[in-house]
C-alpha atoms as a PDB file:
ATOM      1  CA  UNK A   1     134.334 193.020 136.252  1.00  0.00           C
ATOM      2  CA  UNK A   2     136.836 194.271 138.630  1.00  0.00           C
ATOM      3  CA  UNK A   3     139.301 192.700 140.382  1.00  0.00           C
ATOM      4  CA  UNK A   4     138.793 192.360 144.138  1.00  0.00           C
ATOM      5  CA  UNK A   5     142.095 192.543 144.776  1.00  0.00           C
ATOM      6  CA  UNK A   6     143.286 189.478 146.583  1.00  0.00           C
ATOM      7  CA  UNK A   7     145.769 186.800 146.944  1.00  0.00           C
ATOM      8  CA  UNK A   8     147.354 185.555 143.638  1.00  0.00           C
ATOM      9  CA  UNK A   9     144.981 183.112 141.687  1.00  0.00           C
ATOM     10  CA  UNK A  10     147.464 180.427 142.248  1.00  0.00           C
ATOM     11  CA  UNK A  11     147.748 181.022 146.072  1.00  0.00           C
ATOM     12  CA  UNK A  12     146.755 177.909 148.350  1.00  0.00           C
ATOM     13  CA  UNK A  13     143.060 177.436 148.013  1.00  0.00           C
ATOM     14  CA  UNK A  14     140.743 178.204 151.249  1.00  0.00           C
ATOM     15  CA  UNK A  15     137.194 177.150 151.053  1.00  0.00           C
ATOM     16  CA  UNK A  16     135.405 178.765 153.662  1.00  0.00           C
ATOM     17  CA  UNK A  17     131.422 177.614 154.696  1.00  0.00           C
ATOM     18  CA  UNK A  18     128.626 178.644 156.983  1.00  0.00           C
ATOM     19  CA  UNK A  19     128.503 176.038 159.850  1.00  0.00           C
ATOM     20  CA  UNK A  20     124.780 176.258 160.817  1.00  0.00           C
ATOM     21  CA  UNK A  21     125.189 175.627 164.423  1.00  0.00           C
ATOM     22  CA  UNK A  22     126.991 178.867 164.796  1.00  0.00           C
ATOM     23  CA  UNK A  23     126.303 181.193 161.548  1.00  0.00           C
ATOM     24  CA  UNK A  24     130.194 181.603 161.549  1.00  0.00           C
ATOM     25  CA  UNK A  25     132.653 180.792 158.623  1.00  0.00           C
ATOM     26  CA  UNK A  26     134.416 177.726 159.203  1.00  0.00           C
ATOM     27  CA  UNK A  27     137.458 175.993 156.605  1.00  0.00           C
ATOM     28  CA  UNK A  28     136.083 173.532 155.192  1.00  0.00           C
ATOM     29  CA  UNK A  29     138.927 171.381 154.893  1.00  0.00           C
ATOM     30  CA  UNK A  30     141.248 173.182 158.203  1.00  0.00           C
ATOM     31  CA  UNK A  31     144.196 170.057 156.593  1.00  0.00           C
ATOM     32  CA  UNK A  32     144.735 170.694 153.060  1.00  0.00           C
ATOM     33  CA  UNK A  33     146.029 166.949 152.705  1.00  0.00           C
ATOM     34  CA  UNK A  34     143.932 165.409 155.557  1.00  0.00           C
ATOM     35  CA  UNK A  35     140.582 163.572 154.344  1.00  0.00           C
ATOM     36  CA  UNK A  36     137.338 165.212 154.472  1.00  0.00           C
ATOM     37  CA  UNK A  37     134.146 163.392 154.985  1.00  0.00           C
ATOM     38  CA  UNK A  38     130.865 165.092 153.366  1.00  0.00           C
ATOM     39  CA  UNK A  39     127.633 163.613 154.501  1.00  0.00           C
ATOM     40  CA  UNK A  40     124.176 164.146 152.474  1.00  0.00           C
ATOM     41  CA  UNK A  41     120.833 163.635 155.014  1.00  0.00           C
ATOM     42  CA  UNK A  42     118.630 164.330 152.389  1.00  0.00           C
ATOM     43  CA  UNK A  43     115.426 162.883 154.565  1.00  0.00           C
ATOM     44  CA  UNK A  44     113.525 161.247 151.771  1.00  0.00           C
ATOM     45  CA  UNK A  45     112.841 162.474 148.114  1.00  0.00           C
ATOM     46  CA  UNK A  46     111.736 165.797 146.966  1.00  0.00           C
ATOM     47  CA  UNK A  47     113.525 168.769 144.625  1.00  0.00           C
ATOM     48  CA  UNK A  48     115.267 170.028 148.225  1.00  0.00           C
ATOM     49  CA  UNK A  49     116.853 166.550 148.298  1.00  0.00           C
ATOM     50  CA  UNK A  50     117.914 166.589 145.338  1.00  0.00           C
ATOM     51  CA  UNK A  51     119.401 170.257 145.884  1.00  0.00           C
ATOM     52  CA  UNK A  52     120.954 168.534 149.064  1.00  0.00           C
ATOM     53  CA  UNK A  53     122.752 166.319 147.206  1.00  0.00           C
ATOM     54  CA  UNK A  54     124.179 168.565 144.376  1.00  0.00           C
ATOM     55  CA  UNK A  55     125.859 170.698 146.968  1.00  0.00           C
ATOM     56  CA  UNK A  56     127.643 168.170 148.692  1.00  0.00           C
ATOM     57  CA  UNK A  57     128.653 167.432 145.028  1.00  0.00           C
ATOM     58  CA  UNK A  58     129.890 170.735 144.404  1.00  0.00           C
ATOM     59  CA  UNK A  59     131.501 170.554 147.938  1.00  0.00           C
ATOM     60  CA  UNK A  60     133.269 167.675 146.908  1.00  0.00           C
ATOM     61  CA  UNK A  61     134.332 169.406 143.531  1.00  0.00           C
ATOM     62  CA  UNK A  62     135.733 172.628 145.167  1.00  0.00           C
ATOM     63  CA  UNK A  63     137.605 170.480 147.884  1.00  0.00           C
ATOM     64  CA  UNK A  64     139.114 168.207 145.415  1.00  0.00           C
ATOM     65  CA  UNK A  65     139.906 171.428 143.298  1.00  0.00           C
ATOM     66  CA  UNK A  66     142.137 172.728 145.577  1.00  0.00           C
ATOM     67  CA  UNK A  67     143.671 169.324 146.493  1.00  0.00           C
ATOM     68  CA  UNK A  68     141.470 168.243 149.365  1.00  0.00           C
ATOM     69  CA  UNK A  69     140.829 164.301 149.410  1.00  0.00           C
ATOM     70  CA  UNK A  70     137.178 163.560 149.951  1.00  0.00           C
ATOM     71  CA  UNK A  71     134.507 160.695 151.099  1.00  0.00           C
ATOM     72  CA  UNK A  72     131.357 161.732 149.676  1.00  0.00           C
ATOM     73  CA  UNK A  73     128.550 160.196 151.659  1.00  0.00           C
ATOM     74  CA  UNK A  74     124.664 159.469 151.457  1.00  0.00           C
ATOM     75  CA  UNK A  75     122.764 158.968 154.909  1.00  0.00           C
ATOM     76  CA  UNK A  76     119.174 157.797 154.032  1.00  0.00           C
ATOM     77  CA  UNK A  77     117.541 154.704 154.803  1.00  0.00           C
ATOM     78  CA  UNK A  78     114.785 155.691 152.450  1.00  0.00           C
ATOM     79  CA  UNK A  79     113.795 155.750 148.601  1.00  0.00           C
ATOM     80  CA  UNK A  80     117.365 155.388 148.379  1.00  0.00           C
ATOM     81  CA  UNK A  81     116.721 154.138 144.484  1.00  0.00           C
ATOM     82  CA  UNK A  82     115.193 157.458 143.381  1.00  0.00           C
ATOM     83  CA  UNK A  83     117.665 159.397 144.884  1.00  0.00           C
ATOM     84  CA  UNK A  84     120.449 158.037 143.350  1.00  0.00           C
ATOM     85  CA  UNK A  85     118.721 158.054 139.712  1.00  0.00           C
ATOM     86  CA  UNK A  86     117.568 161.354 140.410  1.00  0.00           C
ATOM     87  CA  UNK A  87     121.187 162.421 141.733  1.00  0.00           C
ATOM     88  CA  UNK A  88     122.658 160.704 138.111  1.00  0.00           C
ATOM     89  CA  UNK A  89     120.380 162.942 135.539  1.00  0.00           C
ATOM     90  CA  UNK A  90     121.874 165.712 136.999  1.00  0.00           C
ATOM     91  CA  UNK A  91     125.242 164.879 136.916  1.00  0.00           C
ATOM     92  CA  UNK A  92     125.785 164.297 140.704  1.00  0.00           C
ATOM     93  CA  UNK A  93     128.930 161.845 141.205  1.00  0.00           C
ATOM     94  CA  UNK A  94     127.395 158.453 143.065  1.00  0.00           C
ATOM     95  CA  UNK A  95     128.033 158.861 146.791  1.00  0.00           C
ATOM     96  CA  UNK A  96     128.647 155.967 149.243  1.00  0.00           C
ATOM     97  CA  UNK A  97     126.210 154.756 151.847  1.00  0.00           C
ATOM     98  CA  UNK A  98     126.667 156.199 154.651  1.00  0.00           C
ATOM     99  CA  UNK A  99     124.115 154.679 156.744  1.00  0.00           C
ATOM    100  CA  UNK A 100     126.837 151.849 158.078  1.00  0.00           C
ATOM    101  CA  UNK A 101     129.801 154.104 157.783  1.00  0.00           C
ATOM    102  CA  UNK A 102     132.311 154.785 161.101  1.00  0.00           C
ATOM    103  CA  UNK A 103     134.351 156.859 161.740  1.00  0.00           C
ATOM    104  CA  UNK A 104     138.310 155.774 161.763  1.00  0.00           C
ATOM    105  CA  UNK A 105     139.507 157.093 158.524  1.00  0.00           C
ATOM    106  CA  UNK A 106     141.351 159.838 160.116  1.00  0.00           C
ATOM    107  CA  UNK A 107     139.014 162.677 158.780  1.00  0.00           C
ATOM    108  CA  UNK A 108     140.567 165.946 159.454  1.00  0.00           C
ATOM    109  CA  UNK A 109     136.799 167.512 158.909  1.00  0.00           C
ATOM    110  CA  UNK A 110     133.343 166.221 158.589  1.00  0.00           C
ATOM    111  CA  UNK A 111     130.541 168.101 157.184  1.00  0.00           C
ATOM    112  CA  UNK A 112     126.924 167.253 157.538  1.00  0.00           C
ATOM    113  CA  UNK A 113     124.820 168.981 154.458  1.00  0.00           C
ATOM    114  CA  UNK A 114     121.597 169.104 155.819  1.00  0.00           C
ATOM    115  CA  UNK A 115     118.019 170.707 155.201  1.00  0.00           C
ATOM    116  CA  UNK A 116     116.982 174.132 156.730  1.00  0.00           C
ATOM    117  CA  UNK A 117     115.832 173.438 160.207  1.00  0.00           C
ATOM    118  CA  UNK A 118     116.621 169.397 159.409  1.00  0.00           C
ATOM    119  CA  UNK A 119     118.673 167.035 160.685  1.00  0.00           C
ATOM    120  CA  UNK A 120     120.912 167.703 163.255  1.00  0.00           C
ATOM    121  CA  UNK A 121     124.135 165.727 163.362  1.00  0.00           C
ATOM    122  CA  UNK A 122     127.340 166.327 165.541  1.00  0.00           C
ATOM    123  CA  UNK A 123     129.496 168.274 163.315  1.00  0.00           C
ATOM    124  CA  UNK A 124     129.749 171.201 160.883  1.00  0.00           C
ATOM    125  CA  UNK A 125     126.716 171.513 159.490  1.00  0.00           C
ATOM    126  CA  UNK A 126     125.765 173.249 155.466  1.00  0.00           C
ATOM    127  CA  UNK A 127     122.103 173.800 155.848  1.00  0.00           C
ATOM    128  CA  UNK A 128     120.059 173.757 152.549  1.00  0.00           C
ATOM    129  CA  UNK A 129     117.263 176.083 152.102  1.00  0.00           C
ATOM    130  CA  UNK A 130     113.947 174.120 150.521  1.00  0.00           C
ATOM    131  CA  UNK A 131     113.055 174.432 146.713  1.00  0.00           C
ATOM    132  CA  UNK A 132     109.601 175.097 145.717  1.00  0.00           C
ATOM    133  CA  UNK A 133     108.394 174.001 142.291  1.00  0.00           C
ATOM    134  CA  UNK A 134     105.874 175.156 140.591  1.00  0.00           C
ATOM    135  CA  UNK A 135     107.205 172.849 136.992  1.00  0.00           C
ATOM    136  CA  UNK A 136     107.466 169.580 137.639  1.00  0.00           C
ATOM    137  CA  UNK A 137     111.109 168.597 137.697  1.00  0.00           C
ATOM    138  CA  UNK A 138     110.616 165.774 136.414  1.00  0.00           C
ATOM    139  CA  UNK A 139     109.693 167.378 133.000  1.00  0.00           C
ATOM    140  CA  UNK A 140     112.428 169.324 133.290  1.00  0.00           C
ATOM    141  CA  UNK A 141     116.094 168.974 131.380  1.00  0.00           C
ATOM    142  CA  UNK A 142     118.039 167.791 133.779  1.00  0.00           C
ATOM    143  CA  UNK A 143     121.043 169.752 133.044  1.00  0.00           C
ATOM    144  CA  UNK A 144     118.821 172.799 132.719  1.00  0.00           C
ATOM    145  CA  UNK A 145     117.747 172.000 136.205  1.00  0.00           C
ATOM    146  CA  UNK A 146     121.301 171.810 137.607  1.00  0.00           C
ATOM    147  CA  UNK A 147     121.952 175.005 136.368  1.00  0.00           C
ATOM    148  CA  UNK A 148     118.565 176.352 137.891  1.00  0.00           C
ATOM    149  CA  UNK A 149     119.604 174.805 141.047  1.00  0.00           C
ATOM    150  CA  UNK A 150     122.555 176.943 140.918  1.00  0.00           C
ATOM    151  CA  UNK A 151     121.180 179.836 140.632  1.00  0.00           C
ATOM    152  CA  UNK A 152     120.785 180.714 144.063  1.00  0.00           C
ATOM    153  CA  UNK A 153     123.278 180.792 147.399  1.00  0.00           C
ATOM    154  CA  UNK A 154     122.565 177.171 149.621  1.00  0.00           C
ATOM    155  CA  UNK A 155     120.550 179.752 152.114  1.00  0.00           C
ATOM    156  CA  UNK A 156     118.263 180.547 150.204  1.00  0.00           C
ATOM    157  CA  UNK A 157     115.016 179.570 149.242  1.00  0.00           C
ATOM    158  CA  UNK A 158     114.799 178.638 145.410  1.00  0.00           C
ATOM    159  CA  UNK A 159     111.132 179.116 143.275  1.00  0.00           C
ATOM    160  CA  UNK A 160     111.501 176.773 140.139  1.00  0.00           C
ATOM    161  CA  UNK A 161     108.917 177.694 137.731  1.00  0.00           C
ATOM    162  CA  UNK A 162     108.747 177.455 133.838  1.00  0.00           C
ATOM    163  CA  UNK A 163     110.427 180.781 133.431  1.00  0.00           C
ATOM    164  CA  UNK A 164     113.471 179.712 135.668  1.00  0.00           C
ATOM    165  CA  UNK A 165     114.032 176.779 133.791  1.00  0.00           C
ATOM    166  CA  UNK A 166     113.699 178.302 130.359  1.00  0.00           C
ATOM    167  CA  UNK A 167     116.232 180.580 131.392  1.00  0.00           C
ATOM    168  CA  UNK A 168     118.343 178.144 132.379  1.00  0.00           C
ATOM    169  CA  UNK A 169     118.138 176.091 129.327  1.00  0.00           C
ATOM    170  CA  UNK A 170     118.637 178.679 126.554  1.00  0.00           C
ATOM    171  CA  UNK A 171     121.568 179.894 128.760  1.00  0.00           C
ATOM    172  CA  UNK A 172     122.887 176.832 128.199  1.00  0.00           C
ATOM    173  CA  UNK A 173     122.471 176.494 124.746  1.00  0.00           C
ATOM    174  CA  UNK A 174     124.004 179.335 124.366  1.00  0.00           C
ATOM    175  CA  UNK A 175     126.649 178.661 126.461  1.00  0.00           C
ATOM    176  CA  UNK A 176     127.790 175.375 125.117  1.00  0.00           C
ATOM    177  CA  UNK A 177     127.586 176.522 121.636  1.00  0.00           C
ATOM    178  CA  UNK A 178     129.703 179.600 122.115  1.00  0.00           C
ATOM    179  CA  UNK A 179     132.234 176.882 123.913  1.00  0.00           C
ATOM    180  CA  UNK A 180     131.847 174.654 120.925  1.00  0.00           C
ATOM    181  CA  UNK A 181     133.193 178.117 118.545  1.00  0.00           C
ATOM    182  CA  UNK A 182     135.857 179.105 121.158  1.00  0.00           C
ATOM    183  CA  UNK A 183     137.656 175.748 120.991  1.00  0.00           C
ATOM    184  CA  UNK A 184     138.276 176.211 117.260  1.00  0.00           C
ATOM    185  CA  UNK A 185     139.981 179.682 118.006  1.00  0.00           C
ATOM    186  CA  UNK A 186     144.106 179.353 119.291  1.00  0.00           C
ATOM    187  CA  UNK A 187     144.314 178.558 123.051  1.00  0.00           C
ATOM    188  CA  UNK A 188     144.937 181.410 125.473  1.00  0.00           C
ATOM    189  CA  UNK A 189     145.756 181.107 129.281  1.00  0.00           C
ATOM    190  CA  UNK A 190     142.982 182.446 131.320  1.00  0.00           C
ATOM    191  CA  UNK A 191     143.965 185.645 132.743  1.00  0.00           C
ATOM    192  CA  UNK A 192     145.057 185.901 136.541  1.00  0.00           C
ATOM    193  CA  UNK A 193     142.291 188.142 137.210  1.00  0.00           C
ATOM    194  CA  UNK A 194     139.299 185.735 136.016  1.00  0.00           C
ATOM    195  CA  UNK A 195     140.458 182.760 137.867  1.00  0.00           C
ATOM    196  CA  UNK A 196     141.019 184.526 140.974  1.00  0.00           C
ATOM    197  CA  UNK A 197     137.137 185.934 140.823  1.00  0.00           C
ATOM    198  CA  UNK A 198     136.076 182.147 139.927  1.00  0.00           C
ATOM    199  CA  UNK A 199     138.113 181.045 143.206  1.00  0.00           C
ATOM    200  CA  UNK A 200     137.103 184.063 145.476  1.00  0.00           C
ATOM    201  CA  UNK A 201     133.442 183.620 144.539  1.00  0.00           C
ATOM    202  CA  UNK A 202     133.433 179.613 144.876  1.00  0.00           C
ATOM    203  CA  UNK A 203     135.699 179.609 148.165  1.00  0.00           C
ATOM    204  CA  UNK A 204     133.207 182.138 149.604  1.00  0.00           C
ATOM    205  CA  UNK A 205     130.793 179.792 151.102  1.00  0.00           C
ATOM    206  CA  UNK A 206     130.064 178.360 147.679  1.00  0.00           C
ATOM    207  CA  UNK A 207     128.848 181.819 145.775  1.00  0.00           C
ATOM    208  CA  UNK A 208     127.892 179.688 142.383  1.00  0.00           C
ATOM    209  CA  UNK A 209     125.446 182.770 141.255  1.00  0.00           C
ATOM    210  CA  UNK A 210     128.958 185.207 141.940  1.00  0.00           C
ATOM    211  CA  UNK A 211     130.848 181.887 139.564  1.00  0.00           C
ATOM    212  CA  UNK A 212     127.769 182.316 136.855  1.00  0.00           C
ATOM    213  CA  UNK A 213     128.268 186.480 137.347  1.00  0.00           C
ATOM    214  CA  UNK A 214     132.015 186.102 136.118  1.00  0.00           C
ATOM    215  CA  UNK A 215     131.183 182.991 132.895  1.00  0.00           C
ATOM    216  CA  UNK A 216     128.389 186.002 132.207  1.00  0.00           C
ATOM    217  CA  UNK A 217     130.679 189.072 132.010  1.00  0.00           C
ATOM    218  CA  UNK A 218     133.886 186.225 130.597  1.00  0.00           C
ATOM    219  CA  UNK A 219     130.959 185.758 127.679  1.00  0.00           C
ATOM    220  CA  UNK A 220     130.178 189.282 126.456  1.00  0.00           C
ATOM    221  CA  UNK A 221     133.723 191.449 127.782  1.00  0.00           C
ATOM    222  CA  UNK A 222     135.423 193.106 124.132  1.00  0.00           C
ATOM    223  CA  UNK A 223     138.638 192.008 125.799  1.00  0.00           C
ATOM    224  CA  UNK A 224     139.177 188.789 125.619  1.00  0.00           C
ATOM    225  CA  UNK A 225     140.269 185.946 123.250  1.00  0.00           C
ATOM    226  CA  UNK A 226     137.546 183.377 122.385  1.00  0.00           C
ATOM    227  CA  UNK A 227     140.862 180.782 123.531  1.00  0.00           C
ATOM    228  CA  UNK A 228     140.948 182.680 126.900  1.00  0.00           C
ATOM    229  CA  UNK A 229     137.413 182.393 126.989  1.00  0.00           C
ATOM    230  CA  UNK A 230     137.300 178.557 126.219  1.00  0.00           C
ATOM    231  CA  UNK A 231     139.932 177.580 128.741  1.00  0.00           C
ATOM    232  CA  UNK A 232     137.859 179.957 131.709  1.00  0.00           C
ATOM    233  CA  UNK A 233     134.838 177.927 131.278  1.00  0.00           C
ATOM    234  CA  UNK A 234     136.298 174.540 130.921  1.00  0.00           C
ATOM    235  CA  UNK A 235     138.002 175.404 134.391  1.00  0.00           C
ATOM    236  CA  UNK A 236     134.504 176.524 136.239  1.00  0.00           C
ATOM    237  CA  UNK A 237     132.943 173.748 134.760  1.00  0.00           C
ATOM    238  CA  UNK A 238     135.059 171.329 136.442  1.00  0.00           C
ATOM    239  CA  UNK A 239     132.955 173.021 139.553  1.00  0.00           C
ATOM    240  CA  UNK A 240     130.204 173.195 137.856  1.00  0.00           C
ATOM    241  CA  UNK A 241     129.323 170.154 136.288  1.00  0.00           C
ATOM    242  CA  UNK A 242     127.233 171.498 133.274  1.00  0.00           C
ATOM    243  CA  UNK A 243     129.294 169.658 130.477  1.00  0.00           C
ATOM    244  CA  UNK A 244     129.625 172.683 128.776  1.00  0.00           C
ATOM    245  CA  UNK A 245     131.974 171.232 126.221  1.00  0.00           C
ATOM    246  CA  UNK A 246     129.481 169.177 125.157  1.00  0.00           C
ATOM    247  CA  UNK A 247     129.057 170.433 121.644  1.00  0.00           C
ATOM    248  CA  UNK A 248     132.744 170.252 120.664  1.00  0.00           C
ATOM    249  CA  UNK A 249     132.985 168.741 117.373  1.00  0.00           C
ATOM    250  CA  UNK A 250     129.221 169.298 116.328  1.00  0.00           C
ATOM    251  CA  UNK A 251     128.596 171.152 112.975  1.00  0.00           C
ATOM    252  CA  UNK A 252     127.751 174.135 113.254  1.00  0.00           C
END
């Protein structure tokens, strides 16, 4: 993995997005400190909504990661029940309704997150390219589905099938058991280099498949110390939202 050769890891965090409307990169919070309002129109309940919803949830996460204050929001009048109890198996924090909600907060930014050729809202728009699913989700582990989910840039079009989410489980399996080894190993800082890919590939319009690119090489690279590599993944999880720490404490 090579460095691309940026600002410092611990410079001031910029999260940059594709507004729909235009195509161009916008900030997505332009006030560091001002509030920033995220909106979900999911428009009903299907996979796509549900992959709706988890990005505004990771929007929330990199925002707040970088010291951003948030309102998280959820505009649908309709099977609001599923959606919510769909959102909670996969880890998605519970949004507010927004269906009633005004303005007069003093948002510094709103951003609509909306389907591909969806809703149209005043606003910066993050559109979210459908999922087609050949497994039924429900069937599916729904933290192996989150990961799945992430596997792909917001843009573009996601196939779930049985392969994708069998990949995506026995990554994580893996994953969280290596995490469970690493904590017993001495704590090392992660190195400068790591957490400035994590940031540039997260602040990049949300690049979770260039985030997933760096755990990968942070997994398998001779260089490291299993500490370094423990403390790398804790901090992408908080992103992420795969509680990969799950298996801490379980024998072996």
């Amino acid at each position: 993995m090579a460095a691309h050769g940026g600002p410092s890891a611990y410079a001031r965090s910029v999260l940059r997005i594709t507004d729909a409307r235009t195509g161009e990169p916008v900030d997505a919070a332009p006030a560091r400190r001002g509030l920033t309002r995220i909106e979900a129109h999911t428009e009903g309940f299907d996979i796509t909504a549900l992959r709706i919803l988890l990005v505004a949830d990771l929007l929330v996460r990199a925002l707040e990661l970088g010291g951003t204050p948030v309102w998280a929001l959820l505009d649908e009048e309709r099977q609001q029940a599923e959606l919510r109890a769909g959102a909670a198996a996969l880890g998605i924090r519970p949004f507010e309704d927004g269906r009633d909600a005004a303005s007069g907060l003093g948002e510094a930014q709103v951003i609509h997150v909306v389907r591909e050729a969806g809703a149209q809202p005043d606003g910066v728009r993050v559109a979210v390219a459908p999922v087609h699913a050949q497994a039924p989700p429900e069937e599916a582990d729904p933290a192996a589905l989150r990961l799945a989910l992430l596997s792909r840039r917001t843009g573009v079009p996601l196939r779930l099938d049985t392969a994708a989410l069998t990949d995506a489980h026995d990554t994580l399996v893996r994953w969280r058991a290596a995490v469970a080894a690493w904590a017993q190993r001495p704590s090392r800082p992660i190195p400068d280099e790591v957490r400035a890919e994590l940031r540039t590939a997260w602040e990049d319009d949300l690049d979770l498949p260039g985030v997933l690119g760096v755990l990968r090489w942070v997994e398998t690279s001779p260089d490291l110390p299993d500490g370094a590599r423990f403390e790398t993944y804790a901090y992408a999880d908080r992103l992420l939202g795969l509680d990969l720490a799950r298996d801490l404490g379980t024998p072996a």
